[in-house]
PDB file of N, CA and C in Angstrom:
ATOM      1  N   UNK A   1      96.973 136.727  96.171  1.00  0.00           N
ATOM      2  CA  UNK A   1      98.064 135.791  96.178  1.00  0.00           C
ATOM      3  C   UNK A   1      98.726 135.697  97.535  1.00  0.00           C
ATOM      4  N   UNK A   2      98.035 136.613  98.550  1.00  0.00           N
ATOM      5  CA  UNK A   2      98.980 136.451 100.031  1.00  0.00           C
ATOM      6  C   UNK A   2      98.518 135.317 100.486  1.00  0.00           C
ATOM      7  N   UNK A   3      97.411 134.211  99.977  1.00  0.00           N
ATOM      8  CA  UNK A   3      97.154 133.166 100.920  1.00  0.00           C
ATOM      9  C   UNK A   3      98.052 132.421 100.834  1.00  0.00           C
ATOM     10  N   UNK A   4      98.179 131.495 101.829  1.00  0.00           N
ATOM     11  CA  UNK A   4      99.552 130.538 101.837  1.00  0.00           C
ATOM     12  C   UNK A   4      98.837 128.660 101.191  1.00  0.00           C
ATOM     13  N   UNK A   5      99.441 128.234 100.335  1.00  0.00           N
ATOM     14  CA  UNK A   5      98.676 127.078 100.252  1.00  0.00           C
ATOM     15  C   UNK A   5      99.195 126.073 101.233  1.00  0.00           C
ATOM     16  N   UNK A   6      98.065 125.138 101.750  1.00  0.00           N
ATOM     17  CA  UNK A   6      98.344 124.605 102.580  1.00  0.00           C
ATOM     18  C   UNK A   6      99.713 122.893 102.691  1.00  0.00           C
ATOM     19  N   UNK A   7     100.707 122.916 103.292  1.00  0.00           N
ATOM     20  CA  UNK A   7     101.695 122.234 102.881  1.00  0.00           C
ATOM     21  C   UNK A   7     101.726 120.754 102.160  1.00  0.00           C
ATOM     22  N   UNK A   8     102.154 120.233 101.176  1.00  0.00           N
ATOM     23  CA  UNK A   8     101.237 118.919 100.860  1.00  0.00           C
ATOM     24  C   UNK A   8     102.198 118.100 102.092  1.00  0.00           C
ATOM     25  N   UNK A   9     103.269 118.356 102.991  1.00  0.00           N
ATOM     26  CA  UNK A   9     103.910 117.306 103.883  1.00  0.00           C
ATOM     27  C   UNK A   9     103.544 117.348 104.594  1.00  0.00           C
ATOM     28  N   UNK A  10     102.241 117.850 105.302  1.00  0.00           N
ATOM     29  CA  UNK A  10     101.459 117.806 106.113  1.00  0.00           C
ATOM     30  C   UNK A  10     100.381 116.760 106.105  1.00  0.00           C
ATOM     31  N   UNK A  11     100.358 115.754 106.442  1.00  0.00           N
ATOM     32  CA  UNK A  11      99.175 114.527 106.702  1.00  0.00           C
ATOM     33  C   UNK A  11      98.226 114.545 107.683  1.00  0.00           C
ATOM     34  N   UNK A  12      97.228 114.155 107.395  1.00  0.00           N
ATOM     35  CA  UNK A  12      96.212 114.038 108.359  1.00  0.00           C
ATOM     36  C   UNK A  12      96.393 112.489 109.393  1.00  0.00           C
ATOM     37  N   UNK A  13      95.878 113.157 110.458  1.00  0.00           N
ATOM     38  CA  UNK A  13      95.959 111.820 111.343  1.00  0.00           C
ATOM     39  C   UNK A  13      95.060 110.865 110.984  1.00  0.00           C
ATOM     40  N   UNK A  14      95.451 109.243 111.027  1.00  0.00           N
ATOM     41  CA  UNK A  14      94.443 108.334 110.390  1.00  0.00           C
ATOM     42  C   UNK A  14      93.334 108.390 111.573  1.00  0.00           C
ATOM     43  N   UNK A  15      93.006 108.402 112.219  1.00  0.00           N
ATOM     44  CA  UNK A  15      92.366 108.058 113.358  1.00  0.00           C
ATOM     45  C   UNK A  15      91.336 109.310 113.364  1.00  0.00           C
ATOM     46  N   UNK A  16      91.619 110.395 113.590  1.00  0.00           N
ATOM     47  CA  UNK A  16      90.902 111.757 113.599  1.00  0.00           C
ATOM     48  C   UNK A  16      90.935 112.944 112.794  1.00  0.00           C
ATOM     49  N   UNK A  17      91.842 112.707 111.874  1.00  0.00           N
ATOM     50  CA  UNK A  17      91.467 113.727 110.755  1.00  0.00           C
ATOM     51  C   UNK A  17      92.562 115.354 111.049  1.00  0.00           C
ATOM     52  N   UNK A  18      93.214 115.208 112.482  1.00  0.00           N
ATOM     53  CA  UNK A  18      93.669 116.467 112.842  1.00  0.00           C
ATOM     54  C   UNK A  18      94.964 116.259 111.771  1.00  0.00           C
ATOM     55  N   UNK A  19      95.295 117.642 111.649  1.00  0.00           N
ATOM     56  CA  UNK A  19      97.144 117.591 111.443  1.00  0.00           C
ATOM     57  C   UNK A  19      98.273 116.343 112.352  1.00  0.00           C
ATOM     58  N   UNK A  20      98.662 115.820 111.007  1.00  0.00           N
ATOM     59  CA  UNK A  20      99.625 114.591 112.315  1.00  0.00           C
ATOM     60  C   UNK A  20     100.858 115.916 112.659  1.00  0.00           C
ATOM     61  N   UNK A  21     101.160 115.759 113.973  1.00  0.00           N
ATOM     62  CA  UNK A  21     102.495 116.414 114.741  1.00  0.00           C
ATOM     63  C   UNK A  21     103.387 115.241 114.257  1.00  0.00           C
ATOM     64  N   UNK A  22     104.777 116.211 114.379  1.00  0.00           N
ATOM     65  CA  UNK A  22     105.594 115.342 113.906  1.00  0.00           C
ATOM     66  C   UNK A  22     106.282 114.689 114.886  1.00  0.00           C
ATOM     67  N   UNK A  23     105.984 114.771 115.979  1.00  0.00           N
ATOM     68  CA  UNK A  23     106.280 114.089 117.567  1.00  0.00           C
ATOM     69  C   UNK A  23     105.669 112.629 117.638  1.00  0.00           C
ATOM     70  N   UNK A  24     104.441 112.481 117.191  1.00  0.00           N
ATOM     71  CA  UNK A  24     103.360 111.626 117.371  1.00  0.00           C
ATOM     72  C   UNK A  24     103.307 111.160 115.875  1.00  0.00           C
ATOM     73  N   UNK A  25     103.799 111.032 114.772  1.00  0.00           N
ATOM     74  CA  UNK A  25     104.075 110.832 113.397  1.00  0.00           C
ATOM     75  C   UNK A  25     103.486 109.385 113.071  1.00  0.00           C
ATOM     76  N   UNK A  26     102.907 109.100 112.596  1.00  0.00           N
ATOM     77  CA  UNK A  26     101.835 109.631 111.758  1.00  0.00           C
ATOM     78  C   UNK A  26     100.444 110.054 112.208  1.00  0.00           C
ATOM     79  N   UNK A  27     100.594 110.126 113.688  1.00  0.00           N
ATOM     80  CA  UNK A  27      99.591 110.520 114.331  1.00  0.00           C
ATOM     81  C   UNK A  27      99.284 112.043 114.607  1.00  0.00           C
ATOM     82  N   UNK A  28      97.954 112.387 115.511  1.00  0.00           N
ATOM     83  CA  UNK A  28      98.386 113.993 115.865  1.00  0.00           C
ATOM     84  C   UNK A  28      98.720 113.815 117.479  1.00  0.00           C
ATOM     85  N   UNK A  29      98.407 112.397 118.118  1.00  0.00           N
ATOM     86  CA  UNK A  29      98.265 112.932 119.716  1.00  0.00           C
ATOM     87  C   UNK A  29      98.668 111.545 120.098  1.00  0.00           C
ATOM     88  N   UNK A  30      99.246 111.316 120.811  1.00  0.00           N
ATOM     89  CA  UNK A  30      99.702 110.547 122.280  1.00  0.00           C
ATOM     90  C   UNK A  30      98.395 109.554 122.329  1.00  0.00           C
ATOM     91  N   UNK A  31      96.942 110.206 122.528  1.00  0.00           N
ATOM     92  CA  UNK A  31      95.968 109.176 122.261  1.00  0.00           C
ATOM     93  C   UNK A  31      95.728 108.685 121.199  1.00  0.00           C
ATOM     94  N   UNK A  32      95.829 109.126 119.961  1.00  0.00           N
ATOM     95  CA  UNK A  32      95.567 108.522 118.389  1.00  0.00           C
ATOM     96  C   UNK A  32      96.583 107.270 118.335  1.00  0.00           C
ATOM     97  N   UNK A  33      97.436 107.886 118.831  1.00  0.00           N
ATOM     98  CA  UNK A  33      98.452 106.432 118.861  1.00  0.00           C
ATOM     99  C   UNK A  33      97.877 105.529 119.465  1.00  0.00           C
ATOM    100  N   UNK A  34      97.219 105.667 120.971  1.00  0.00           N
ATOM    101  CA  UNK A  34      97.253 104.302 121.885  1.00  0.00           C
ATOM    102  C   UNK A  34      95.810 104.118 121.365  1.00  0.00           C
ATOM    103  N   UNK A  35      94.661 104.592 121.029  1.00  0.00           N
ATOM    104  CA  UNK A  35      93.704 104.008 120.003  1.00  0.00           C
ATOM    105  C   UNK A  35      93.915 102.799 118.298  1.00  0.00           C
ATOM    106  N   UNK A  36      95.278 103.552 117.721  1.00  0.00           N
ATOM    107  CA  UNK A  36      95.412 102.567 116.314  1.00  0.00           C
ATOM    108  C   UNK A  36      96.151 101.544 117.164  1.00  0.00           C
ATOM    109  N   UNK A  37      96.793 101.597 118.547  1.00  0.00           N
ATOM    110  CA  UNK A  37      97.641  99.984 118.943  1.00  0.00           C
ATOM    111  C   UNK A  37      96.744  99.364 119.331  1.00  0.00           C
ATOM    112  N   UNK A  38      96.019  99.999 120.117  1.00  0.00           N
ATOM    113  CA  UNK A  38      94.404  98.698 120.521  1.00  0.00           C
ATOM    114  C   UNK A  38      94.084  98.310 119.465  1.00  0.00           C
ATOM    115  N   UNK A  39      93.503  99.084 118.851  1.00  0.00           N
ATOM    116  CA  UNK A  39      92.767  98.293 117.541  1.00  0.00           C
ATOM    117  C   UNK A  39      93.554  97.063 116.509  1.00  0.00           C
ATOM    118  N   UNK A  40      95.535  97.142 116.475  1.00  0.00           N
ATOM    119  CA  UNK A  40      95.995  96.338 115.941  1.00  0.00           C
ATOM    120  C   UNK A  40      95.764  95.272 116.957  1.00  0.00           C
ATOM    121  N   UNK A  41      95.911  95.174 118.650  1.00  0.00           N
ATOM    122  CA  UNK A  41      96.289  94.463 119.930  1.00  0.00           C
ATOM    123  C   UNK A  41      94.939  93.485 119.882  1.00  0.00           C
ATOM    124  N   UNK A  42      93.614  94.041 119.640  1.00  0.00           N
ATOM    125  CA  UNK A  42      92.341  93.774 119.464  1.00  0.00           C
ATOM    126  C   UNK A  42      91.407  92.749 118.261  1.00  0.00           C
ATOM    127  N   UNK A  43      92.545  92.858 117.156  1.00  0.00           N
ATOM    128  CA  UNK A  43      91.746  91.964 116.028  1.00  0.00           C
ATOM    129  C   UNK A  43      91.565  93.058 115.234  1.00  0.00           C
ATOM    130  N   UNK A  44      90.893  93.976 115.388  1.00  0.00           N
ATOM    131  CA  UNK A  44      90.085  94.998 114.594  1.00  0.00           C
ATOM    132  C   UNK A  44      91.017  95.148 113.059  1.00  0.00           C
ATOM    133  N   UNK A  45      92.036  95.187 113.442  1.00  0.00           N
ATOM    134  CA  UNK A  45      93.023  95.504 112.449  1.00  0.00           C
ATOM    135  C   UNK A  45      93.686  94.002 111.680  1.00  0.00           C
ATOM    136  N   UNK A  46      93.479  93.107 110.324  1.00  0.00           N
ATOM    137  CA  UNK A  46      93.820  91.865 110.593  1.00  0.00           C
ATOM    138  C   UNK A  46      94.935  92.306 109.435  1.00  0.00           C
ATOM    139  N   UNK A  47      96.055  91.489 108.984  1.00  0.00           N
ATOM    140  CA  UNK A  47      96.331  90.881 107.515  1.00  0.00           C
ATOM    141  C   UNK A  47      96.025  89.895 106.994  1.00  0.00           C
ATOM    142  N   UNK A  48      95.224  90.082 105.430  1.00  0.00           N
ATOM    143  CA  UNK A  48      94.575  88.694 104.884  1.00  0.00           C
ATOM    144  C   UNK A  48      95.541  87.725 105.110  1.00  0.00           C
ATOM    145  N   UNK A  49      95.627  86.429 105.028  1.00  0.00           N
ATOM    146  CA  UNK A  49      96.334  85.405 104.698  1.00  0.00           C
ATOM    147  C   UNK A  49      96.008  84.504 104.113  1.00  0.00           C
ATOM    148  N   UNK A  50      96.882  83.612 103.153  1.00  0.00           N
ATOM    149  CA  UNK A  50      96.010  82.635 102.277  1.00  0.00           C
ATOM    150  C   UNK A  50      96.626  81.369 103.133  1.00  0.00           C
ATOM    151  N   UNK A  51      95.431  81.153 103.453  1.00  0.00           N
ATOM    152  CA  UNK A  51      95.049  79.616 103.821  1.00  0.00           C
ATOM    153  C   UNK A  51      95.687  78.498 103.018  1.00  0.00           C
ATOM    154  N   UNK A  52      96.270  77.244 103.714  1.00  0.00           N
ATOM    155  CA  UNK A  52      97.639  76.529 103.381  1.00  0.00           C
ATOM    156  C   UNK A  52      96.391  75.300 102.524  1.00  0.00           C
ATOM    157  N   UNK A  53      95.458  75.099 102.301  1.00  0.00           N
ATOM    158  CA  UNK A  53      94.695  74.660 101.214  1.00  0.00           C
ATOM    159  C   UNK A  53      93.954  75.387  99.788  1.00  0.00           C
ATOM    160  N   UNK A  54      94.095  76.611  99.674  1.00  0.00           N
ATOM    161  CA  UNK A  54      93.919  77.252  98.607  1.00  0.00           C
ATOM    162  C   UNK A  54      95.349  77.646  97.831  1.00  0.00           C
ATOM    163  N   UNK A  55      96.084  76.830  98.475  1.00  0.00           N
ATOM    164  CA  UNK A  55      97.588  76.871  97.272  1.00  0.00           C
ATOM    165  C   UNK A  55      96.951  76.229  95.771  1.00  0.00           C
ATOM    166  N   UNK A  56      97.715  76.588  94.772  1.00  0.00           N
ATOM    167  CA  UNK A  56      97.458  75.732  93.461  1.00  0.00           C
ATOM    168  C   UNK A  56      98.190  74.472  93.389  1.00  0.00           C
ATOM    169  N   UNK A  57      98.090  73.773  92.424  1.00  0.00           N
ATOM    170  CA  UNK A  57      98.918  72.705  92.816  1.00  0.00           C
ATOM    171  C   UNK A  57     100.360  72.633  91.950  1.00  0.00           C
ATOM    172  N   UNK A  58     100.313  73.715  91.175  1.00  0.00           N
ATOM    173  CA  UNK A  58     101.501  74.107  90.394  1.00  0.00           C
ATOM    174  C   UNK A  58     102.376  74.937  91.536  1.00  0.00           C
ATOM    175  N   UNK A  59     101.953  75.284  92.491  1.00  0.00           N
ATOM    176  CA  UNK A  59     103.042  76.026  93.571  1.00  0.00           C
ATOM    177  C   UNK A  59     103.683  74.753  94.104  1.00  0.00           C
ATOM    178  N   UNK A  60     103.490  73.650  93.817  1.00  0.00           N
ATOM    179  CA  UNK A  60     103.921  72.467  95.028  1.00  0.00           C
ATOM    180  C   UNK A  60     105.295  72.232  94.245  1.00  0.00           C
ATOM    181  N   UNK A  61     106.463  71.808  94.688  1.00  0.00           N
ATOM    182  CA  UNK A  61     107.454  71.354  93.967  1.00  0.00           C
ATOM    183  C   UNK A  61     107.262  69.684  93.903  1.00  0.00           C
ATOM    184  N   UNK A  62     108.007  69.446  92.570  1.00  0.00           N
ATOM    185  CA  UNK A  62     108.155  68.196  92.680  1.00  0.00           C
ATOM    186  C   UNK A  62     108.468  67.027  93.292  1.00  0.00           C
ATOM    187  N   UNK A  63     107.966  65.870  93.246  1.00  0.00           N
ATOM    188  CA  UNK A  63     108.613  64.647  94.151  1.00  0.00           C
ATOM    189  C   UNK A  63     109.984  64.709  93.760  1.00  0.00           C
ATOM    190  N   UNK A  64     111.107  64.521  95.230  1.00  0.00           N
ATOM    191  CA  UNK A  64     112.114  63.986  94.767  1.00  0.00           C
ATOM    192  C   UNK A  64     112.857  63.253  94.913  1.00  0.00           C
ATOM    193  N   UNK A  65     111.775  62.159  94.231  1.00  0.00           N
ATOM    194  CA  UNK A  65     111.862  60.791  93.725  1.00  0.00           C
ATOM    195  C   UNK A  65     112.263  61.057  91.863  1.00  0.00           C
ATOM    196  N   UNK A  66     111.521  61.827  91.138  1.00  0.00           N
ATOM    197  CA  UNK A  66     112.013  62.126  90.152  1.00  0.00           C
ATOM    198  C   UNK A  66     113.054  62.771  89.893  1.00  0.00           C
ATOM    199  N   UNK A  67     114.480  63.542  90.654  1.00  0.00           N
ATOM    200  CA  UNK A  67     115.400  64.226  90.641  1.00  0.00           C
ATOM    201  C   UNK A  67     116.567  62.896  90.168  1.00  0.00           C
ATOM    202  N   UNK A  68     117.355  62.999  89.352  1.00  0.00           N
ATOM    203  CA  UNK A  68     118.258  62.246  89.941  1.00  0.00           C
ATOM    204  C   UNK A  68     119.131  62.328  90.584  1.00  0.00           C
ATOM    205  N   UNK A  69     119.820  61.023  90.910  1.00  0.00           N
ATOM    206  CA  UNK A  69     120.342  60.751  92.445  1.00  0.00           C
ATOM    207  C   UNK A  69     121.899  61.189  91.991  1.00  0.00           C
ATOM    208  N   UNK A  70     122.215  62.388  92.909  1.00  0.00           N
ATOM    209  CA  UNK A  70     123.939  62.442  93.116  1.00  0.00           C
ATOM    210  C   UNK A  70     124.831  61.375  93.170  1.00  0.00           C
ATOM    211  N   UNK A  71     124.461  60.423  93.837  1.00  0.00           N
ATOM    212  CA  UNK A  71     125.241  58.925  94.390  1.00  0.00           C
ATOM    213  C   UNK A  71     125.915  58.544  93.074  1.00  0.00           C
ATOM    214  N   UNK A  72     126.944  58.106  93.388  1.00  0.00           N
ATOM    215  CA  UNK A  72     127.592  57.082  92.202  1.00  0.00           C
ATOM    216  C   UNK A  72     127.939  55.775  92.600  1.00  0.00           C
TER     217      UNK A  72
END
């Protein structure tokens, strides 16, 4: 029972697998960092987006021509 289990607030660095330091968070090193910013700076890294023609056509609001008119 003297082993120590290992901490679960301890994360691995995404990039290399080391212990992230908590200096460099969520990273372990100064380079892991400037490797995941290239890769966002680069493309490599995208967010999907939905394309302004695959809307449904129930997302569209109505004409408003059918509202009626405030005016008196």
């Amino acid at each position: 029972m003297s082993e120590a289990a290992p901490s679960p607030r301890v994360k691995k660095c995404p990039i290399c697998g080391k212990p992230a330091e908590q200096r460099f968070r969520p990273f372990c090193s100064k380079r892991c960092s400037d490797v995941d910013l290239n890769r966002w700076l680069s493309g490599v890294y995208a967010v999907p987006a939905v394309e302004a023609e695959e809307a449904s056509e129930t997302d569209e609001e109505p004409d408003r021509d059918d509202r009626p008119s405030a005016k008196s």
